[in-house]
PDB file of N, CA and C in Angstrom:
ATOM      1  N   UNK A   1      99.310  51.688 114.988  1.00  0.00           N
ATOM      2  CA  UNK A   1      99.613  53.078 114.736  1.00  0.00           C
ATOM      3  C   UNK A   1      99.247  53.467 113.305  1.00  0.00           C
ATOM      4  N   UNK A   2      99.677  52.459 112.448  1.00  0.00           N
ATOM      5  CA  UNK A   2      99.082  52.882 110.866  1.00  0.00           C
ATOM      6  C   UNK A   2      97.857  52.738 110.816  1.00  0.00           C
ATOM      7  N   UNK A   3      97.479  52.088 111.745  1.00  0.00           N
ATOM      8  CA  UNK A   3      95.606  52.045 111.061  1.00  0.00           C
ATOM      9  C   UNK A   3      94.841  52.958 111.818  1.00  0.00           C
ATOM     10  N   UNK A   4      95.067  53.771 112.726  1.00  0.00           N
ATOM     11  CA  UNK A   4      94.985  55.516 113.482  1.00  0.00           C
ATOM     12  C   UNK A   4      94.777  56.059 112.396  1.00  0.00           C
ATOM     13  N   UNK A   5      96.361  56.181 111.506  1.00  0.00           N
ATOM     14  CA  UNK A   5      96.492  57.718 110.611  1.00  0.00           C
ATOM     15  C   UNK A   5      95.570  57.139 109.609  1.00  0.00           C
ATOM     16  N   UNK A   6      95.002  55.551 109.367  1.00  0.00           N
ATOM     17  CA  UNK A   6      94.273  55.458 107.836  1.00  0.00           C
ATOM     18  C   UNK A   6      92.963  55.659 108.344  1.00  0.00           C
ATOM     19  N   UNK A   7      92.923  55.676 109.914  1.00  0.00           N
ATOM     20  CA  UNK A   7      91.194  55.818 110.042  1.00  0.00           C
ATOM     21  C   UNK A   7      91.083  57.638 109.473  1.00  0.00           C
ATOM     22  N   UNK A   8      91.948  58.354 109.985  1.00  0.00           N
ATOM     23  CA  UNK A   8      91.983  59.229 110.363  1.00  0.00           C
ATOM     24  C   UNK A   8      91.891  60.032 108.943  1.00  0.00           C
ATOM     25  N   UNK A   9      92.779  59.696 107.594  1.00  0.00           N
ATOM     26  CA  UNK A   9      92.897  59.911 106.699  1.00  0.00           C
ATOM     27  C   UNK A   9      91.559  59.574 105.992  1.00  0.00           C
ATOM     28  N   UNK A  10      90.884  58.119 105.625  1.00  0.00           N
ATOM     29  CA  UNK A  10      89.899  58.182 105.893  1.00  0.00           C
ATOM     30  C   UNK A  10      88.502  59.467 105.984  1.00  0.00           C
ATOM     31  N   UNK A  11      88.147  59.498 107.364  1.00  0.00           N
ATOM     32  CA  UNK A  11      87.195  60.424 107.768  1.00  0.00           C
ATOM     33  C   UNK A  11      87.680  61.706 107.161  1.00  0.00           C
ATOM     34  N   UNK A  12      88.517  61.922 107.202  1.00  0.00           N
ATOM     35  CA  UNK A  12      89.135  63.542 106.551  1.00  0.00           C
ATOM     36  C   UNK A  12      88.343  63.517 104.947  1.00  0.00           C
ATOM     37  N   UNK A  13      88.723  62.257 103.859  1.00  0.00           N
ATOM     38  CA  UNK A  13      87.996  61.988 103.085  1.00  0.00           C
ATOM     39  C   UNK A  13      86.774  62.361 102.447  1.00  0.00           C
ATOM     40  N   UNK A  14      86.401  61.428 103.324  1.00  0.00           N
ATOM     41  CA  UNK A  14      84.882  61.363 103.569  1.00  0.00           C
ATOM     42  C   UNK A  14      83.941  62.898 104.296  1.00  0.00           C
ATOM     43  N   UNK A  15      84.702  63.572 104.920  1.00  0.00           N
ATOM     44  CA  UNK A  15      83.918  65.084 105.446  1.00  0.00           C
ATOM     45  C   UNK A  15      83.936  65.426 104.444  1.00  0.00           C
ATOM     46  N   UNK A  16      85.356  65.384 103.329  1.00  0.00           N
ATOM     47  CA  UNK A  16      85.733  66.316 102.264  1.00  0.00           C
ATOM     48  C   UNK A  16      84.740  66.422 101.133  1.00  0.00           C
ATOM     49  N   UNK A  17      84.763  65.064 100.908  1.00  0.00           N
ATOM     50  CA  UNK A  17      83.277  64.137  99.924  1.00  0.00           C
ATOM     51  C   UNK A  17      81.877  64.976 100.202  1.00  0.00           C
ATOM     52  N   UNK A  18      81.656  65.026 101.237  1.00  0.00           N
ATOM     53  CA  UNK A  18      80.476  65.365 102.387  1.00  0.00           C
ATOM     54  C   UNK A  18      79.791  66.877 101.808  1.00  0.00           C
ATOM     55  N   UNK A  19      81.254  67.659 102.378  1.00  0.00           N
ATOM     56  CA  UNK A  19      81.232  69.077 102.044  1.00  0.00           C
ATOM     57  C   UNK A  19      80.917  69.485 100.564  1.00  0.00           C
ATOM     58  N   UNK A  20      81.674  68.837  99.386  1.00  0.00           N
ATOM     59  CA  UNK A  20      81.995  69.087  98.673  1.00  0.00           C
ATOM     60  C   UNK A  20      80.726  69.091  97.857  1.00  0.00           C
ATOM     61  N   UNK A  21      79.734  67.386  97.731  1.00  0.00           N
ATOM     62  CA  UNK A  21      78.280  67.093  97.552  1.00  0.00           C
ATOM     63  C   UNK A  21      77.747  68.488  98.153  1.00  0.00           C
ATOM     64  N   UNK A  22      77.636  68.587  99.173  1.00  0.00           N
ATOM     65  CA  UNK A  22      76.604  69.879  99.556  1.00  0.00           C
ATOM     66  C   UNK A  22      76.756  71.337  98.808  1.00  0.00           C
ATOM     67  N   UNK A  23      77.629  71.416  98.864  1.00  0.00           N
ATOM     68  CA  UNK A  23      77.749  72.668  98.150  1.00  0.00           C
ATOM     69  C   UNK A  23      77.613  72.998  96.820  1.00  0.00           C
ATOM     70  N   UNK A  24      77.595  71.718  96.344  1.00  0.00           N
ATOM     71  CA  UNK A  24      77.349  71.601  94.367  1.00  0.00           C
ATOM     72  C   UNK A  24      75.885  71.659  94.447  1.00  0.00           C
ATOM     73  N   UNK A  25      75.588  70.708  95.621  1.00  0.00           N
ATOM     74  CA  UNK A  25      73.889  70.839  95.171  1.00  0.00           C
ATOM     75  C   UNK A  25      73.491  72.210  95.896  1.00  0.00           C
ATOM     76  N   UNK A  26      73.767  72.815  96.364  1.00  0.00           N
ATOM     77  CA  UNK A  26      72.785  74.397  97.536  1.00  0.00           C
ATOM     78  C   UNK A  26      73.248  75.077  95.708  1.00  0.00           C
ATOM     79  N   UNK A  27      73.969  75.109  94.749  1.00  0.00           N
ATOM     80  CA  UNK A  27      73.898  75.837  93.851  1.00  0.00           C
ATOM     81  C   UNK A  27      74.552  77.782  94.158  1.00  0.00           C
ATOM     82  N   UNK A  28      75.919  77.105  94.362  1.00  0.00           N
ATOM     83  CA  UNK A  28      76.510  78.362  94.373  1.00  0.00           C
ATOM     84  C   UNK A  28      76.360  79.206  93.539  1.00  0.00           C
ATOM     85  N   UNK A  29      76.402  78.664  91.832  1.00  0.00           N
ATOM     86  CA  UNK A  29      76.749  79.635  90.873  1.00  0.00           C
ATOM     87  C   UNK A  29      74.973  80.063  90.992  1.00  0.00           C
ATOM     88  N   UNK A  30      73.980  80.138  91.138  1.00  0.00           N
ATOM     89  CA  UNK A  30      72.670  81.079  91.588  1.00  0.00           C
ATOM     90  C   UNK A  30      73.206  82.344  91.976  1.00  0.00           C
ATOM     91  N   UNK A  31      73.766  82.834  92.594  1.00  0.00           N
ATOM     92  CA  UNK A  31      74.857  83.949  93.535  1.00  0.00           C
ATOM     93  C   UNK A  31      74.936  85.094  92.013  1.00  0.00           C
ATOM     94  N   UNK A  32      75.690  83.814  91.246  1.00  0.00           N
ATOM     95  CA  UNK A  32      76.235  85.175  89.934  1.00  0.00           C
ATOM     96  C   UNK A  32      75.212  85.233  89.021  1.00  0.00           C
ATOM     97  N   UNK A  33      74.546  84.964  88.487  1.00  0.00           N
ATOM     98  CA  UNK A  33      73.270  85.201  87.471  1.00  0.00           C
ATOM     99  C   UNK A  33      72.869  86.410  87.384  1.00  0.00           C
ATOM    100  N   UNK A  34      72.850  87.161  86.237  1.00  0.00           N
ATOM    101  CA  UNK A  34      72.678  88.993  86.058  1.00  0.00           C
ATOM    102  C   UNK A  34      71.247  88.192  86.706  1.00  0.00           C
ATOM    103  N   UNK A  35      71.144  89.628  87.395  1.00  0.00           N
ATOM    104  CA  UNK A  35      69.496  90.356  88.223  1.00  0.00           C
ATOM    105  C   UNK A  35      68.868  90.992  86.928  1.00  0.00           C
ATOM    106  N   UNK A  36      67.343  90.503  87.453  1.00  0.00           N
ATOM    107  CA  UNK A  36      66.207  91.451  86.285  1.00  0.00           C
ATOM    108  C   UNK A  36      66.730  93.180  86.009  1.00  0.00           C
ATOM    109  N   UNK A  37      66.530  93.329  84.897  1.00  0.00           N
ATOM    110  CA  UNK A  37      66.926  95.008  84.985  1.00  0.00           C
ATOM    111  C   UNK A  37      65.822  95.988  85.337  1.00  0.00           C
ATOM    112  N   UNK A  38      66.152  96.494  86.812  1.00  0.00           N
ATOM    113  CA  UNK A  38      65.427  97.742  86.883  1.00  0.00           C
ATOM    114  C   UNK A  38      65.615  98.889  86.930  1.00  0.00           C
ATOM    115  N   UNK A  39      65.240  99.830  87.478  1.00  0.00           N
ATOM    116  CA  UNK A  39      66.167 101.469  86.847  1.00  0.00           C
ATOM    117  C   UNK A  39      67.257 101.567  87.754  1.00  0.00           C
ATOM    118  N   UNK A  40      66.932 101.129  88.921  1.00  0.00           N
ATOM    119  CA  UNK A  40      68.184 101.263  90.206  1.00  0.00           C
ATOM    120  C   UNK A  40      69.509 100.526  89.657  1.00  0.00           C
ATOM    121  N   UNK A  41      69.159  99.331  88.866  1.00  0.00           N
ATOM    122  CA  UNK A  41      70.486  98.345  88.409  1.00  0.00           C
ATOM    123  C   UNK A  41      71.385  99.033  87.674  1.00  0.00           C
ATOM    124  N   UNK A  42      70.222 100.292  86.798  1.00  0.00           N
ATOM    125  CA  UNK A  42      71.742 101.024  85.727  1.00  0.00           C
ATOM    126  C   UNK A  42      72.576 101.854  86.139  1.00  0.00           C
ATOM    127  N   UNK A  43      72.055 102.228  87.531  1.00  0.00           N
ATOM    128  CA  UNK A  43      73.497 102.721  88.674  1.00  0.00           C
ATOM    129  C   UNK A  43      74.687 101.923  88.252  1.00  0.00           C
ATOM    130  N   UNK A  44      74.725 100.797  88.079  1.00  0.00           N
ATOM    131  CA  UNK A  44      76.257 100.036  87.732  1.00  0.00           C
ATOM    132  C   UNK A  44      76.760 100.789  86.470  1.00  0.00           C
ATOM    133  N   UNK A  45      76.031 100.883  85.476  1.00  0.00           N
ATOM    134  CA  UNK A  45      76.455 101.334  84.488  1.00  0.00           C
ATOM    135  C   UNK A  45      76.684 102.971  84.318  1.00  0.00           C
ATOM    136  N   UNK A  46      76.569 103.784  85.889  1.00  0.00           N
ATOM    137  CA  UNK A  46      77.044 105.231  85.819  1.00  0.00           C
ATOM    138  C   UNK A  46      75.801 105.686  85.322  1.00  0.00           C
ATOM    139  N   UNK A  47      74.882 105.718  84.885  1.00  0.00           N
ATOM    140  CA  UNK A  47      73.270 105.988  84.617  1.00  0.00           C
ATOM    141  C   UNK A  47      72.571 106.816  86.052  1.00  0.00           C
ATOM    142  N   UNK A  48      72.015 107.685  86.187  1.00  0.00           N
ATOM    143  CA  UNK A  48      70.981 108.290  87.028  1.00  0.00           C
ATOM    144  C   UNK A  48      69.511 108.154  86.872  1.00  0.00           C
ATOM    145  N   UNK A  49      69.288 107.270  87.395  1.00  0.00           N
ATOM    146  CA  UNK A  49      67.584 106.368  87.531  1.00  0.00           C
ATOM    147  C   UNK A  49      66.395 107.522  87.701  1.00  0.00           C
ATOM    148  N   UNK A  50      67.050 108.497  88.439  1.00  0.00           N
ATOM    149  CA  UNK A  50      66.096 109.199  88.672  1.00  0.00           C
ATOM    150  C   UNK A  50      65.645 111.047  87.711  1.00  0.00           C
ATOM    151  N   UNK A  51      66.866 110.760  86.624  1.00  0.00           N
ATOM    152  CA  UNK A  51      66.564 111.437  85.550  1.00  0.00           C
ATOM    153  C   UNK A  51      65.727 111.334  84.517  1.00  0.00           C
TER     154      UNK A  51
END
């Protein structure tokens, strides 16, 4: 019965390991990096691009 919950504990582990590698390397923080500035971007800043 204990060596069930240690397989079990285990693999839980190891997905966790799994998941965790993948996602450091696909490079989440890419996502937040300011975008090139073009006239449409200074919409964020309340700006009218087309003035």
């Amino acid at each position: 019965m204990i060596f069930i919950k240690l397989v079990i504990l285990l693999l839980l582990l190891v997905i966790f390991l799994f998941l965790s590698v993948r996602l450091t390397r696909r490079g989440l923080s890419r996502r937040y990096e300011p975008k090139a500035q073009t006239p449409w971007n200074i919409l964020n800043e309340g700006q009218d691009p087309t003035v």
